[in-house]
N, C-alpha and C. Protein backbone atom coordinates (compact mmCIF):
# COMPACT_ATOMS: atom_id res chain seq x y z
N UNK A 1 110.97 52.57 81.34
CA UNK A 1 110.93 53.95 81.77
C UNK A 1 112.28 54.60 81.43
N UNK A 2 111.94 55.47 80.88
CA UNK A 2 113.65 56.56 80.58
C UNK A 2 113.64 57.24 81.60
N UNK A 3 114.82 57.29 81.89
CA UNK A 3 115.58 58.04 82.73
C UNK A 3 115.93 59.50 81.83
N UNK A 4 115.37 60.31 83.09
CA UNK A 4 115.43 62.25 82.70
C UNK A 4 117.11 62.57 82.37
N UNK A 5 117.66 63.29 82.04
CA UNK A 5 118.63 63.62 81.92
C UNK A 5 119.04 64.64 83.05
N UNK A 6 120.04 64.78 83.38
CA UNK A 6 119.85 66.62 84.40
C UNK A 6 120.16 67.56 83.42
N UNK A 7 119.96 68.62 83.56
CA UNK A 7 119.82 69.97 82.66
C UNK A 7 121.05 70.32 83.17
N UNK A 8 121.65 70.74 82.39
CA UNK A 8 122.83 71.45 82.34
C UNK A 8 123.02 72.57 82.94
N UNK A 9 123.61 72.94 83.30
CA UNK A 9 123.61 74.45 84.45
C UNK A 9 124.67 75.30 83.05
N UNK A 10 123.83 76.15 82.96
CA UNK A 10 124.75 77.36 82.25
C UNK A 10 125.31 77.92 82.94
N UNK A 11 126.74 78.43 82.37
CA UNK A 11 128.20 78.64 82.50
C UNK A 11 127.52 80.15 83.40
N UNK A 12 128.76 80.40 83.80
CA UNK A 12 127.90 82.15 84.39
C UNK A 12 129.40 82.76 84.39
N UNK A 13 129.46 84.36 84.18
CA UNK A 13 130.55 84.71 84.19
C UNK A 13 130.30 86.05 84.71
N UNK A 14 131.41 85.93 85.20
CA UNK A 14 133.24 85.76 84.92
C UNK A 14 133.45 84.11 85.63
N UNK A 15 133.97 83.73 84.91
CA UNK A 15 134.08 81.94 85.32
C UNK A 15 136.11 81.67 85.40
N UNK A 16 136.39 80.85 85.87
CA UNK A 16 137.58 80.72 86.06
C UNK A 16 138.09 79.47 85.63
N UNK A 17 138.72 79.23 84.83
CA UNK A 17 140.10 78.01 84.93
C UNK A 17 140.86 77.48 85.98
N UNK A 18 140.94 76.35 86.37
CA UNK A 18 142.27 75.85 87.17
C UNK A 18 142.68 74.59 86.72
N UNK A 19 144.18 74.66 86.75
CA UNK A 19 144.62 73.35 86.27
C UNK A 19 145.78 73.01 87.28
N UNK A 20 146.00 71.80 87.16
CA UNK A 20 147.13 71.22 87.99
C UNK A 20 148.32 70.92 87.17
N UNK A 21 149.26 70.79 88.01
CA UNK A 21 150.68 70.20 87.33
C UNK A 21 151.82 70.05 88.37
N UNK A 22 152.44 68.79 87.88
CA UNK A 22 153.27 68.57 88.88
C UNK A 22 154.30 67.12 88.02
N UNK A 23 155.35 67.02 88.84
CA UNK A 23 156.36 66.23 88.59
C UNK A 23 155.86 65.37 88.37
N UNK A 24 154.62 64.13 88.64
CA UNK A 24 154.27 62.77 88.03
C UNK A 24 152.81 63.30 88.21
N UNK A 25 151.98 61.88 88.59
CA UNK A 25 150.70 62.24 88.26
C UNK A 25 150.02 61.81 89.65
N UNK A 26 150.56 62.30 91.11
CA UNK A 26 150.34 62.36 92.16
C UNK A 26 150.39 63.49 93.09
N UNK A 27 151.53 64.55 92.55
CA UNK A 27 151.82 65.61 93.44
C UNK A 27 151.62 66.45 92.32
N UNK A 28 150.95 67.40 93.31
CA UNK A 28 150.76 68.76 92.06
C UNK A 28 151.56 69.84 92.37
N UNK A 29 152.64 70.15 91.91
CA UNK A 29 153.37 71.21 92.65
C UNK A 29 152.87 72.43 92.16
N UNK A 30 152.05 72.93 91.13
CA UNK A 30 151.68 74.06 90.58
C UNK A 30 149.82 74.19 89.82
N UNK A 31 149.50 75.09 90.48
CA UNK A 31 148.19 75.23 89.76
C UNK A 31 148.22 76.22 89.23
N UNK A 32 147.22 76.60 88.35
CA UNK A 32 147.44 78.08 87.60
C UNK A 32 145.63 78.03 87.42
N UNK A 33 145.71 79.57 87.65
CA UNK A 33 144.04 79.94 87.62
C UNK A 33 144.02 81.19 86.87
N UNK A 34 142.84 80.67 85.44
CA UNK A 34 143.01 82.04 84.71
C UNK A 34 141.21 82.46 84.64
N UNK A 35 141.13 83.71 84.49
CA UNK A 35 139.94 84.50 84.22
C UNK A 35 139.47 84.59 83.18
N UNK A 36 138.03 84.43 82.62
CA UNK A 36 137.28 84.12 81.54
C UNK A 36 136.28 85.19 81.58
N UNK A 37 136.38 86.49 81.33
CA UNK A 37 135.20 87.25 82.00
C UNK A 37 133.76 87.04 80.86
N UNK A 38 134.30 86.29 79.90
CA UNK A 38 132.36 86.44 79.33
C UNK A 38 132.71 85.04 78.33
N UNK A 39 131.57 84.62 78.08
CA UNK A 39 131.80 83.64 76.98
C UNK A 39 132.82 83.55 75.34
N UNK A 40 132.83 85.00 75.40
CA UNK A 40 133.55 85.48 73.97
C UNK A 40 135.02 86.13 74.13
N UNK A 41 135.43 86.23 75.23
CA UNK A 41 136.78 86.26 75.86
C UNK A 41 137.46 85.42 75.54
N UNK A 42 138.61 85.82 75.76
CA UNK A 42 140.41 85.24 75.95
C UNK A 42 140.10 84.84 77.29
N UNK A 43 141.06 84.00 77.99
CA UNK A 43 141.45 84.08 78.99
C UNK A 43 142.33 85.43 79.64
N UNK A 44 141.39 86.40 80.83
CA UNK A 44 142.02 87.56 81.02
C UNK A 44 143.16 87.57 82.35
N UNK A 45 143.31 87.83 83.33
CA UNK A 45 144.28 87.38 84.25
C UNK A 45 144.63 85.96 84.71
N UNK A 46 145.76 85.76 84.95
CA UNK A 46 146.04 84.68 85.29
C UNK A 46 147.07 84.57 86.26
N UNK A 47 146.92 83.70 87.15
CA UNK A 47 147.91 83.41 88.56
C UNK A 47 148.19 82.34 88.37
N UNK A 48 149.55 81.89 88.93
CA UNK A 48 150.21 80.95 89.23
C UNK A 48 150.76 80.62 90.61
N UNK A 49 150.64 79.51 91.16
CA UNK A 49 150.92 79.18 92.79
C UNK A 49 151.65 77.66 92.39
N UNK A 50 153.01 77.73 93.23
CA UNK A 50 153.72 76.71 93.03
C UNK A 50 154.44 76.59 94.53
N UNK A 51 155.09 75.04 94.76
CA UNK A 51 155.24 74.91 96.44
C UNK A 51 156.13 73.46 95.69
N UNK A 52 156.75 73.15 97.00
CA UNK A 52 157.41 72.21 96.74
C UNK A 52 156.83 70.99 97.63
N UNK A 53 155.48 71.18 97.89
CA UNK A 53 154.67 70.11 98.07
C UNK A 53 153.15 69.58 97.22
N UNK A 54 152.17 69.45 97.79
CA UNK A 54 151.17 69.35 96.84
C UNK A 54 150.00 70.44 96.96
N UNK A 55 150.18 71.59 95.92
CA UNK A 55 149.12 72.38 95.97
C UNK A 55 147.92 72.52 96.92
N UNK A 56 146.98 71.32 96.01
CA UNK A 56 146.16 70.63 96.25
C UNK A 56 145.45 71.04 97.86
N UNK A 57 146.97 70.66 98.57
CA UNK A 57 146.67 70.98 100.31
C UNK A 57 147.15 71.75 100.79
N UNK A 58 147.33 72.84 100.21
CA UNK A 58 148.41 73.69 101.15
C UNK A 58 146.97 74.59 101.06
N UNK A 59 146.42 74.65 102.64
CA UNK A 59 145.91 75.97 102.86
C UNK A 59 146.12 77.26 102.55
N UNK A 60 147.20 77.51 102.45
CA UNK A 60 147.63 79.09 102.38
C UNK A 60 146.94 79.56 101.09
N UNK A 61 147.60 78.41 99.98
CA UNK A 61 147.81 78.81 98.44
C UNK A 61 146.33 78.31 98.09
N UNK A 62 145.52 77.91 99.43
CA UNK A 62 144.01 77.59 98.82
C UNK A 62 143.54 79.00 99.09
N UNK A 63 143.25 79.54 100.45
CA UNK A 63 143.04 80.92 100.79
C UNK A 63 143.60 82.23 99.49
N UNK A 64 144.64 82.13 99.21
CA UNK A 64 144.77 82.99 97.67
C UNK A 64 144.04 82.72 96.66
N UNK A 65 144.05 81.42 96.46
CA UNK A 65 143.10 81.17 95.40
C UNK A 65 141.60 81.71 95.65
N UNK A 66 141.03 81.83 96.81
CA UNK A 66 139.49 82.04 97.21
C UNK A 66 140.04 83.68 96.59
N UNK A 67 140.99 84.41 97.68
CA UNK A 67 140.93 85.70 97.08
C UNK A 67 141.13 86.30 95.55
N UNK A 68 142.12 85.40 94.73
CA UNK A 68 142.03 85.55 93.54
C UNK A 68 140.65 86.03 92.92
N UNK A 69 139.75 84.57 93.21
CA UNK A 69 138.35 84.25 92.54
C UNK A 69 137.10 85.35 92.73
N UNK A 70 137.75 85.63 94.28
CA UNK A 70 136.70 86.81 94.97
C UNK A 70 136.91 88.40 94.26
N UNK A 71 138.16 88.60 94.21
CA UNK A 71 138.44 89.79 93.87
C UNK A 71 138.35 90.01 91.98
N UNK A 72 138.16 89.20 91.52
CA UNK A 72 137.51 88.96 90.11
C UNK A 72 136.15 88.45 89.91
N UNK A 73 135.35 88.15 90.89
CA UNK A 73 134.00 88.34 90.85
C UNK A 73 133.34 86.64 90.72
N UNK A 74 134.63 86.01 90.14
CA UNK A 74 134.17 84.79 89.69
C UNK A 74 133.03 83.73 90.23
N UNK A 75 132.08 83.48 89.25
CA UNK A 75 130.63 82.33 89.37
C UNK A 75 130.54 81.27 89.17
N UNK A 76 131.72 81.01 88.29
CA UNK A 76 131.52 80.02 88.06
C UNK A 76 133.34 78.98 87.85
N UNK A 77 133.75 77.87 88.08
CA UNK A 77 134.93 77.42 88.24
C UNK A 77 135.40 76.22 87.62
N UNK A 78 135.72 76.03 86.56
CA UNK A 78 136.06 74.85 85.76
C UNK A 78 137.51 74.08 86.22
N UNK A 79 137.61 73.11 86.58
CA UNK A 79 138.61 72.65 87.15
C UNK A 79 139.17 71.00 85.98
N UNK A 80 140.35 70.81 85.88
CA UNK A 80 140.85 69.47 86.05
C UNK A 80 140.75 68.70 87.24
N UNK A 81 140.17 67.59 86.44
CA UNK A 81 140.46 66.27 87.83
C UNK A 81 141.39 65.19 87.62
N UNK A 82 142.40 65.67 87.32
CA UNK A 82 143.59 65.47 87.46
C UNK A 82 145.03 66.12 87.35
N UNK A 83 145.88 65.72 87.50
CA UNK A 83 147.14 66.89 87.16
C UNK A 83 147.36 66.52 85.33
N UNK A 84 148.08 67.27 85.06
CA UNK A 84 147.69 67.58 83.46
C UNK A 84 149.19 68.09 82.93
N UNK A 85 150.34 67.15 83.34
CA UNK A 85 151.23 67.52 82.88
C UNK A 85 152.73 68.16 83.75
N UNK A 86 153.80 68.76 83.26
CA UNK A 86 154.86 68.87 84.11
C UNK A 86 154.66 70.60 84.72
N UNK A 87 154.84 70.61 85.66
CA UNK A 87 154.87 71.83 85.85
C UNK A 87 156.64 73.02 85.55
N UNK A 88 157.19 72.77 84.68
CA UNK A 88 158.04 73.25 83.82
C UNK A 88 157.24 73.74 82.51
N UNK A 89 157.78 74.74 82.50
CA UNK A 89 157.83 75.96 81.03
C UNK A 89 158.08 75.54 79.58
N UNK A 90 157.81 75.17 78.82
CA UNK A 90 158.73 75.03 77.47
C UNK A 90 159.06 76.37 77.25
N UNK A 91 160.50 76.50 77.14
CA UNK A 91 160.95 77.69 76.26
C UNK A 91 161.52 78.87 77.53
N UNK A 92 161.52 78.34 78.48
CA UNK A 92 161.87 79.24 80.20
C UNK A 92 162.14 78.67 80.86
N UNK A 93 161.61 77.32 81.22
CA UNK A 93 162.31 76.47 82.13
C UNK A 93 163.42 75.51 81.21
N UNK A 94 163.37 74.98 79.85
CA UNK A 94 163.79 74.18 79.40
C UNK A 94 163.32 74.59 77.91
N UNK A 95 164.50 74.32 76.73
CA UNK A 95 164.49 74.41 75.50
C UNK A 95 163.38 74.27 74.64
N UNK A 96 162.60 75.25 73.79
CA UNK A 96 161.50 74.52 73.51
C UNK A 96 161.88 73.62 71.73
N UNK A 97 161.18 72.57 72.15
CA UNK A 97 160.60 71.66 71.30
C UNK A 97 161.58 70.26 72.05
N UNK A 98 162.20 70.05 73.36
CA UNK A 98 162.48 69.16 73.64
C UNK A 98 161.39 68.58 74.94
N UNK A 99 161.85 67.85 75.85
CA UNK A 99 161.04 66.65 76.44
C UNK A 99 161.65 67.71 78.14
N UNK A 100 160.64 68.23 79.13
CA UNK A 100 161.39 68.30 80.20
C UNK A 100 162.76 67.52 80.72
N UNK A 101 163.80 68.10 81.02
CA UNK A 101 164.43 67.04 81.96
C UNK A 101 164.57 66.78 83.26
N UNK A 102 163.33 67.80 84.27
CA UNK A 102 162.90 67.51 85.57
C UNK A 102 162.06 66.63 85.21
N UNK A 103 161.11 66.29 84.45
CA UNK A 103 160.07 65.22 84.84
C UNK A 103 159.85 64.65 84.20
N UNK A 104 160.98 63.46 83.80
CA UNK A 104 161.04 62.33 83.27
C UNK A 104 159.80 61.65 83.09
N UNK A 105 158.58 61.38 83.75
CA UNK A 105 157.09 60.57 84.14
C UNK A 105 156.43 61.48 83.11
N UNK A 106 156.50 62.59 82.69
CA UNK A 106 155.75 63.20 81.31
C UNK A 106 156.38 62.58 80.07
N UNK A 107 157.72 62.22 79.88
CA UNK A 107 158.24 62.73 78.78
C UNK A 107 157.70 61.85 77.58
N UNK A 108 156.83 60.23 77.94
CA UNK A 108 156.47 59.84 76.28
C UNK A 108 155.04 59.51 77.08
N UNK A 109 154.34 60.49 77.77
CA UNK A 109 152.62 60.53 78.01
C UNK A 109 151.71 60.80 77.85
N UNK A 110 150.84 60.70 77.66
CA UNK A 110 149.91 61.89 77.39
C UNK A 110 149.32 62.70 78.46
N UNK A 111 149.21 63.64 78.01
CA UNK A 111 148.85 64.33 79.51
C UNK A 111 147.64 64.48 80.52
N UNK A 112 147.04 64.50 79.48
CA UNK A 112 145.37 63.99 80.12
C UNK A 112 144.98 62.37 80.48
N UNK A 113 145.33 61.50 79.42
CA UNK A 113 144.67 60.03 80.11
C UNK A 113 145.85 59.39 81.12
N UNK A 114 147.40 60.41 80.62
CA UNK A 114 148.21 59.95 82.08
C UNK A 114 148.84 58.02 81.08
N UNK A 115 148.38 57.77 79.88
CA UNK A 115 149.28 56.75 79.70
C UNK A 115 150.20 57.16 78.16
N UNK A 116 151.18 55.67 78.72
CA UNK A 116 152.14 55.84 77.56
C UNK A 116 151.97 56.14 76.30
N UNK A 117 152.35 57.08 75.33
CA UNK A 117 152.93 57.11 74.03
C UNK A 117 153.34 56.44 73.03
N UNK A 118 153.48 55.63 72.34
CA UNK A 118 154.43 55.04 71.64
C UNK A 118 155.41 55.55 70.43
């Protein structure tokens, strides 16, 4: 017997981005949430919320985020499930084309599977 597949739920918009980032790959000190208002869009507004603990739990900066999402209409919400890198700037926080030097735990990683470089 085959097993059904589930049907895919189409995207619905205005849909939103969120990603994590933070000093290693446990604390997220920064999320950023950007607006997608149609399939053929740029990414249109975008917020940033940063704390010197872990996003993740800080009520407050969850409650903004609901209002962000609300006050842009958003249906739909694409997220990382995981943190995805340093939450430093290339080129504003630190020189671009070098290696952060707050967060040593990025600097030979990859950012998505989270292992070493060679």
């Amino acid at each position: 017997m085959k097993r059904k597949k589930k049907p895919k739920r189409r995207m619905q918009y205005p849909a939103a981005t969120m990603a994590f980032y933070g000093p290693d790959n446990r604390r997220a000190t920064k999320v950023v949430v950007a607006i997608v208002p149609n399939e053929h869009a740029e990414p249109g507004p975008l917020e940033r919320w940063m704390t010197g603990s872990d996003v993740r739990k800080d009520p407050k900066i969850g409650e903004q985020i609901q209002a962000f999402l609300k006050k842009h209409n958003v249906k739909t919400v694409v997220s990382t499930d995981r943190i995805i890198g340093c939450p430093h700037e290339e080129g504003e926080d630190y020189p671009t084309g070098t290696k952060c030097p707050f967060c040593p735990f990025w600097a030979n990683r990859d950012r998505f599977t989270h292992e070493l470089e060679e």
